[in-house]
N, C-alpha and C. Protein backbone atom coordinates (compact mmCIF):
# COMPACT_ATOMS: atom_id res chain seq x y z
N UNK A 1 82.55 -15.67 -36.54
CA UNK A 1 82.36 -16.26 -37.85
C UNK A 1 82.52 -15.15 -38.89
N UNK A 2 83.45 -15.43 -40.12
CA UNK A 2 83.37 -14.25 -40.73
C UNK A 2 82.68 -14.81 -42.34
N UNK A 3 81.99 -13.97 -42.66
CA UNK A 3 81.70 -14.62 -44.20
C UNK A 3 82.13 -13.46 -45.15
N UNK A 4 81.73 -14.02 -46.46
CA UNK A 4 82.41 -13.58 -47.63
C UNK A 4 81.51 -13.20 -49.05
N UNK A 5 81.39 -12.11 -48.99
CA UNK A 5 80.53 -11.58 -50.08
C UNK A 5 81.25 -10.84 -50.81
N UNK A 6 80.50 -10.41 -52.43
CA UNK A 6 81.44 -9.79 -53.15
C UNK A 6 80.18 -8.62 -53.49
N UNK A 7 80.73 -7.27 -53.60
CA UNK A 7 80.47 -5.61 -53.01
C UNK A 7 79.11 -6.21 -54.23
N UNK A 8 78.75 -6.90 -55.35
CA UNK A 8 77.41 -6.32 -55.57
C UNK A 8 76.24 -7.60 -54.44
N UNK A 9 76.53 -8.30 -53.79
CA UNK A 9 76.17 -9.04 -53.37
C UNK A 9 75.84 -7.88 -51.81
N UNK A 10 76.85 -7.62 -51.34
CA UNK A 10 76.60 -6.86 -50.16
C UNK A 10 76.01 -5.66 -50.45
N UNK A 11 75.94 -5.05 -51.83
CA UNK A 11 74.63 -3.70 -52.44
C UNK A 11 73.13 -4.08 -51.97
N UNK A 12 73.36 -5.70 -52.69
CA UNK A 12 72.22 -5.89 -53.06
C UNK A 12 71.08 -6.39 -51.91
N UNK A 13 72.02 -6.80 -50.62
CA UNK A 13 71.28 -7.17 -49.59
C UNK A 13 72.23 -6.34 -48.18
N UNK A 14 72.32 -5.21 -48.46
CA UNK A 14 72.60 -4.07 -47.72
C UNK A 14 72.03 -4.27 -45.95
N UNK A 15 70.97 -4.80 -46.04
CA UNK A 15 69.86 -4.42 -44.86
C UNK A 15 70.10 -5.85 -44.14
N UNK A 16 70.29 -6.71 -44.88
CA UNK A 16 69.91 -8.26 -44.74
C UNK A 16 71.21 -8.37 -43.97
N UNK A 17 72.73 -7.30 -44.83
CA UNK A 17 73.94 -7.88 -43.56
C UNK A 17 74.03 -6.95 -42.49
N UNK A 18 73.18 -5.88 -42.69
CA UNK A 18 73.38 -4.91 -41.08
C UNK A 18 72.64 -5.45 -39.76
N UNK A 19 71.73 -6.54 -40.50
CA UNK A 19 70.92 -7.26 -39.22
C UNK A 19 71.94 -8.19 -38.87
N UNK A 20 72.97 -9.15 -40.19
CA UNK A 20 73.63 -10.35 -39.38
C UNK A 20 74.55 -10.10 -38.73
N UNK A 21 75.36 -8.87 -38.91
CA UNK A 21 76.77 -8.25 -38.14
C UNK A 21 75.96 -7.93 -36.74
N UNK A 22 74.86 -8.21 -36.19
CA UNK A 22 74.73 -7.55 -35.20
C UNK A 22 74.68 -8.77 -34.27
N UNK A 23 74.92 -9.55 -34.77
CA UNK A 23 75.52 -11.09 -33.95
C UNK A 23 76.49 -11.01 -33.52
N UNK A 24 77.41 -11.77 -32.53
CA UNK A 24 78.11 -11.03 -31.75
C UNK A 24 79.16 -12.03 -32.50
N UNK A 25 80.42 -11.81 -32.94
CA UNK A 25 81.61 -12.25 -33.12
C UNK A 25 81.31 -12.36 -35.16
N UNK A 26 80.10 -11.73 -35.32
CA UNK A 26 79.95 -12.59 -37.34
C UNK A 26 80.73 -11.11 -37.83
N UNK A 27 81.35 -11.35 -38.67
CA UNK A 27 82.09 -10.24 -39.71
C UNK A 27 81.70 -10.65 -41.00
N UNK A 28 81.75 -9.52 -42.23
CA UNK A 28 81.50 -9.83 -43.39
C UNK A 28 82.57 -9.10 -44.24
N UNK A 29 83.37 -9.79 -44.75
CA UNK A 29 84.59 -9.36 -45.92
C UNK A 29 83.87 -9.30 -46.97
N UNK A 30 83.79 -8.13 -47.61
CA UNK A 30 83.84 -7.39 -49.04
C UNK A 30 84.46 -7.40 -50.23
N UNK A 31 84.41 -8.71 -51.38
CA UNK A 31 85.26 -8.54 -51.87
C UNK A 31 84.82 -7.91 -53.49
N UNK A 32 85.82 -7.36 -54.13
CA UNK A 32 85.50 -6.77 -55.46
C UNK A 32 86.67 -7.16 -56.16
N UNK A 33 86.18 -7.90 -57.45
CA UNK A 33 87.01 -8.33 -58.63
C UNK A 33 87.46 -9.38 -57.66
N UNK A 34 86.97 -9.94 -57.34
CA UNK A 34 87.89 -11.24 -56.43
C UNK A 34 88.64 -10.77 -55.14
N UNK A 35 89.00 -9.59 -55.21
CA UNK A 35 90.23 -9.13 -54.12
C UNK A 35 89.45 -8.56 -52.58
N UNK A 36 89.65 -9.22 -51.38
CA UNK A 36 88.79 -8.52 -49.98
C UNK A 36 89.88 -7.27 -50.32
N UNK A 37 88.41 -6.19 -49.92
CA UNK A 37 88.45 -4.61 -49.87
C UNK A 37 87.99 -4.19 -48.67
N UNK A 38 87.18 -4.68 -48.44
CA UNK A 38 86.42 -4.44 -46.72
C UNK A 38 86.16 -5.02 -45.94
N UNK A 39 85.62 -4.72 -44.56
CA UNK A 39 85.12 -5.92 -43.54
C UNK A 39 83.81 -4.77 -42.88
N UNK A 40 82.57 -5.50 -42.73
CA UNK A 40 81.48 -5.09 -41.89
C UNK A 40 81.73 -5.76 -40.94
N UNK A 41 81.63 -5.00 -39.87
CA UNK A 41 81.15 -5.71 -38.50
C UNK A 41 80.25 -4.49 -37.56
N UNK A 42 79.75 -5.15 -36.38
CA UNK A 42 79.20 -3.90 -35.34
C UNK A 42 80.18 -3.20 -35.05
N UNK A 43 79.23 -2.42 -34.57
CA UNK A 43 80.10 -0.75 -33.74
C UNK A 43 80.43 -1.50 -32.63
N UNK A 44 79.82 -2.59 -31.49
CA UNK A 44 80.51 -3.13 -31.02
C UNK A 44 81.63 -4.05 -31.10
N UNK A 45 81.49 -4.84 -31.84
CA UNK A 45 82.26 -5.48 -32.09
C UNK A 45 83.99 -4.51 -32.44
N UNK A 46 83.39 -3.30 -33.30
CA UNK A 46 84.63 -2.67 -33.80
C UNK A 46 85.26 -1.57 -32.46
N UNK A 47 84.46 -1.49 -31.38
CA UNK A 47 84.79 -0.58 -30.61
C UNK A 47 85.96 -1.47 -29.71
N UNK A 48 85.21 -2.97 -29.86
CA UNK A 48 86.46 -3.73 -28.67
C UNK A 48 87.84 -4.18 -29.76
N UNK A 49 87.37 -4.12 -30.85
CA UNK A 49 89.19 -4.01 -31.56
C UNK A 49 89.91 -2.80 -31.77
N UNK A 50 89.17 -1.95 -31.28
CA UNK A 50 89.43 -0.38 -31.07
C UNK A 50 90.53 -0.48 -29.82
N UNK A 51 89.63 -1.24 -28.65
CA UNK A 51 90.14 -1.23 -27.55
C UNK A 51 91.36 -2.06 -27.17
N UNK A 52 91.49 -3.00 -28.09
CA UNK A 52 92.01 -4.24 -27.78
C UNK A 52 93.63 -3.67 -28.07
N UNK A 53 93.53 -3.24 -29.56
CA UNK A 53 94.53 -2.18 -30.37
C UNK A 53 94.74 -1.36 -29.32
N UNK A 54 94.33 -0.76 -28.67
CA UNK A 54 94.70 0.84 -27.49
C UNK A 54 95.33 -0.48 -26.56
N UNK A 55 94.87 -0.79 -26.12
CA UNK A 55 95.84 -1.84 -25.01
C UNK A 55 97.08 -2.52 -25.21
N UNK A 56 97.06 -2.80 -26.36
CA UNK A 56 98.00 -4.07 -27.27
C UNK A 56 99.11 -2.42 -27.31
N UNK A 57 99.15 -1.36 -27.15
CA UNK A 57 100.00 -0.36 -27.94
C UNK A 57 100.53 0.42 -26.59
N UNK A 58 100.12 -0.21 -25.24
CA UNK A 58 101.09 0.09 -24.17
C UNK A 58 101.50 -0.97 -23.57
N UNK A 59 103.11 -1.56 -24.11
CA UNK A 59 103.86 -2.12 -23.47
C UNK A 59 103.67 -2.83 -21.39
N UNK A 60 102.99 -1.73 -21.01
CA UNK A 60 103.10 -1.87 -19.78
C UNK A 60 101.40 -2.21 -19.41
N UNK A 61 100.76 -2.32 -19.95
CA UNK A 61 99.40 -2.64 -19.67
C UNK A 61 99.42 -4.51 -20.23
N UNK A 62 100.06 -4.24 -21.41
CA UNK A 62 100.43 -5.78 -21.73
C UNK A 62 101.37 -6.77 -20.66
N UNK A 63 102.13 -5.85 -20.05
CA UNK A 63 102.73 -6.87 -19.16
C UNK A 63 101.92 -6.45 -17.60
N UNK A 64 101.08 -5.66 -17.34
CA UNK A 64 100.55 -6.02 -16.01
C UNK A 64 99.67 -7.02 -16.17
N UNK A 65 98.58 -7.47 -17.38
CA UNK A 65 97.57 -8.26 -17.97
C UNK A 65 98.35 -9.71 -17.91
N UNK A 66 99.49 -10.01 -18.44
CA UNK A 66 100.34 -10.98 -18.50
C UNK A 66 100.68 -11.61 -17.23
N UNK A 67 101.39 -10.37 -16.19
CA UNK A 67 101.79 -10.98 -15.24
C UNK A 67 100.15 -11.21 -13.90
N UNK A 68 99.16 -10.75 -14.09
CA UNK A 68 98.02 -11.43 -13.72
C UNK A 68 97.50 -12.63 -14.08
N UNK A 69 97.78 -13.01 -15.21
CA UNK A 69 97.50 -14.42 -15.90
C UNK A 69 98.28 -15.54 -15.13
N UNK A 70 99.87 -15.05 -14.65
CA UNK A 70 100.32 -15.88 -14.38
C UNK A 70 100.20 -16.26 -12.72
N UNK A 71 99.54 -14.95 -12.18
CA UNK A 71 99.03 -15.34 -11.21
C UNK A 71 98.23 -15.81 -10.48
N UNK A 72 97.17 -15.80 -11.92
CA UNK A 72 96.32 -16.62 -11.65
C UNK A 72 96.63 -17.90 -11.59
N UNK A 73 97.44 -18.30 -12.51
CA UNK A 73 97.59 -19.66 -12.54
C UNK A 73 98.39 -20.62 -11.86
N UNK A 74 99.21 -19.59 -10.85
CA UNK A 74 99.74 -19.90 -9.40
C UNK A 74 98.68 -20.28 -8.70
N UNK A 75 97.65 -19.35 -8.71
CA UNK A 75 96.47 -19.61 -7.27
C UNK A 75 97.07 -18.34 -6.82
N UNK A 76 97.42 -17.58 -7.09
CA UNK A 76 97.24 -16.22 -6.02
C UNK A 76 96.63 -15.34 -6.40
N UNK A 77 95.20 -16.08 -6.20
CA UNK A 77 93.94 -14.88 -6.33
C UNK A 77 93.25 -14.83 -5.23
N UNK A 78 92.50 -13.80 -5.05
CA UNK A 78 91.54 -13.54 -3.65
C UNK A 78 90.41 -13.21 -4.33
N UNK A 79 89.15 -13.64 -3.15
CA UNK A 79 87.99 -13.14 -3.57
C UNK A 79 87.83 -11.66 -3.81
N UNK A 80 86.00 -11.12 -3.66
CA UNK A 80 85.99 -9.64 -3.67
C UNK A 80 86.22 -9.40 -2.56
N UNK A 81 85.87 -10.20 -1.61
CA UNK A 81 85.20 -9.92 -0.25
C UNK A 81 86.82 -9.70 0.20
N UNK A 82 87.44 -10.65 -0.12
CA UNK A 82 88.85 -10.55 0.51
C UNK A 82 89.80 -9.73 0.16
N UNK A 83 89.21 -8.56 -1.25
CA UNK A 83 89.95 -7.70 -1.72
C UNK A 83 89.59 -6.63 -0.94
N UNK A 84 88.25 -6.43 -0.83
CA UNK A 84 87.42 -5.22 -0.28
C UNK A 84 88.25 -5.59 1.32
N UNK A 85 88.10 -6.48 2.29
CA UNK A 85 88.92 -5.92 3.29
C UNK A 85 89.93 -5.78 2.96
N UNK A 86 90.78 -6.36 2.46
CA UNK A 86 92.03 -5.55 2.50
C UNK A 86 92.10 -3.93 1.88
N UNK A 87 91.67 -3.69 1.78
CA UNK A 87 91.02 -2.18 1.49
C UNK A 87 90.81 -1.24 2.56
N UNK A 88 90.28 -2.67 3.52
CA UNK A 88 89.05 -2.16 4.74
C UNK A 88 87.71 -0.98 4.08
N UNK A 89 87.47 -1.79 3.13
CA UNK A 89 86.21 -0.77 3.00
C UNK A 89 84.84 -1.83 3.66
């Protein structure tokens, strides 16, 4: 959920949005003179678009992720149990 405040609104209750960003998916856009300038969110939240961005920026991680999707959706998945032997651990 993202909401929408304007920078003296987010001054003025500073504390009030560092508690709601700590909800998991809420963002808060910053806007001044009408125009969004910023976005609050968690350190989590910002660490997995950190991550998401690092993934999205190797070609080849995007297509091993891809071509697992589609195998899933064949049915050619195995359990753990059936991964771990084939391992033989």
């Amino acid at each position: 959920m993202t909401k929408t405040v304007t920078a003296s609104q987010a001054r003025n209750n500073f504390f009030a949005i560092l508690r709601e960003i700590k909800t998991p998916g809420v963002s808060i856009v910053i806007t001044y003179e009408g125009h969004p300038e910023g976005v609050l969110m968690s350190v989590e939240e910002f660490e997995s678009w950190q991550e998401t961005l690092d993934i999205m920026s190797h070609p080849e991680e995007v297509a091993a992720i891809e071509e697992g999707m589609r195998e899933k959706e064949r049915g050619e998945v195995v359990t753990l149990e059936e991964f771990k032997k084939n391992l033989s651990l």
